[in-house]
Protein backbone atom coordinates (compact mmCIF):
# COMPACT_ATOMS: atom_id res chain seq x y z
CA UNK A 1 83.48 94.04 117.84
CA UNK A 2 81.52 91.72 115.80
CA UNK A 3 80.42 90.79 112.34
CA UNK A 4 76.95 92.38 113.13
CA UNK A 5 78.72 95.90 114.92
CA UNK A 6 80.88 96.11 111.14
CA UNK A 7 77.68 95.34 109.13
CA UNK A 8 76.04 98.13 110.98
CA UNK A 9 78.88 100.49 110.47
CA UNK A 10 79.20 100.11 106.43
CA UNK A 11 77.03 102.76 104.30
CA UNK A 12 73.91 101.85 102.70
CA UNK A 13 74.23 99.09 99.53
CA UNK A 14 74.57 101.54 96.67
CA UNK A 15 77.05 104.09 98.41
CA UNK A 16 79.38 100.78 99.71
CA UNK A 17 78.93 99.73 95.80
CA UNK A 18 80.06 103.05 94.62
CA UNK A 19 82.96 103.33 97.04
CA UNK A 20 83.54 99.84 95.82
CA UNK A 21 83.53 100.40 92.54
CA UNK A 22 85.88 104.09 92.83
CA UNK A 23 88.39 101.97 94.97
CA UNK A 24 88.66 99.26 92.00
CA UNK A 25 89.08 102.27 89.55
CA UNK A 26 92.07 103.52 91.80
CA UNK A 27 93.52 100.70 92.53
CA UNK A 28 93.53 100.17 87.88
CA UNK A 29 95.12 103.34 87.68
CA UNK A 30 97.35 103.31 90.77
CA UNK A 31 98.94 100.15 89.81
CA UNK A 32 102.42 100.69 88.25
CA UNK A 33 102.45 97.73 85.78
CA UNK A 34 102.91 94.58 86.21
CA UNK A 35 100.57 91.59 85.62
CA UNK A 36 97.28 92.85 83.89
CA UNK A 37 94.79 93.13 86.86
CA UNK A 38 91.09 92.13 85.52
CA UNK A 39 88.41 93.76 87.06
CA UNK A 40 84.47 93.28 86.84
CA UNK A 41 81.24 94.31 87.92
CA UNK A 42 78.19 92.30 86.98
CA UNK A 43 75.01 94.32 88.97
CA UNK A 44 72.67 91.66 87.64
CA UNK A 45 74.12 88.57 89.70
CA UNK A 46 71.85 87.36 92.72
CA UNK A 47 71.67 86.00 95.58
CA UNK A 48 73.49 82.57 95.68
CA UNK A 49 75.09 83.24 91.97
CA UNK A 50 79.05 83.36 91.61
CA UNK A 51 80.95 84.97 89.43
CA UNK A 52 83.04 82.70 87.10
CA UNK A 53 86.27 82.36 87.87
C-alpha cells in the first residue's frame, strides 16, 4: 500500500476535518489528568502556513 492508496481511502476534506476535530474532543475529555493538553483549530491557515508552536 502506498501514500496515494491511503490518500484515496480517507473521506472527503470536511468529513476527515470533522472526524478530526470529534477525535481531539475525545481524546480532551478521555484524558484522566495529567499535563494540560492544548488543543487548536485555526480553519483560516493555508497552504504553506504553520501553526506556531
Amino acid at each position: 500500500m502506498t501514500v496515494h492508496d491511503v490518500a484515496r481511502a480517507l473521506p472527503a476534506i470536511p468529513v476527515l476535518r470533522e472526524h478530526c476535530r470529534s477525535l481531539a474532543v475525545l481524546d480532551l475529555v478521555l484524558n484522566p489528568g495529567g499535563v494540560e493538553p492544548y488543543y487548536s483549530f485555526a480553519p483560516r491557515w493555508s497552504r504553506g502556513k504553520r501553526p506556531r508552536s
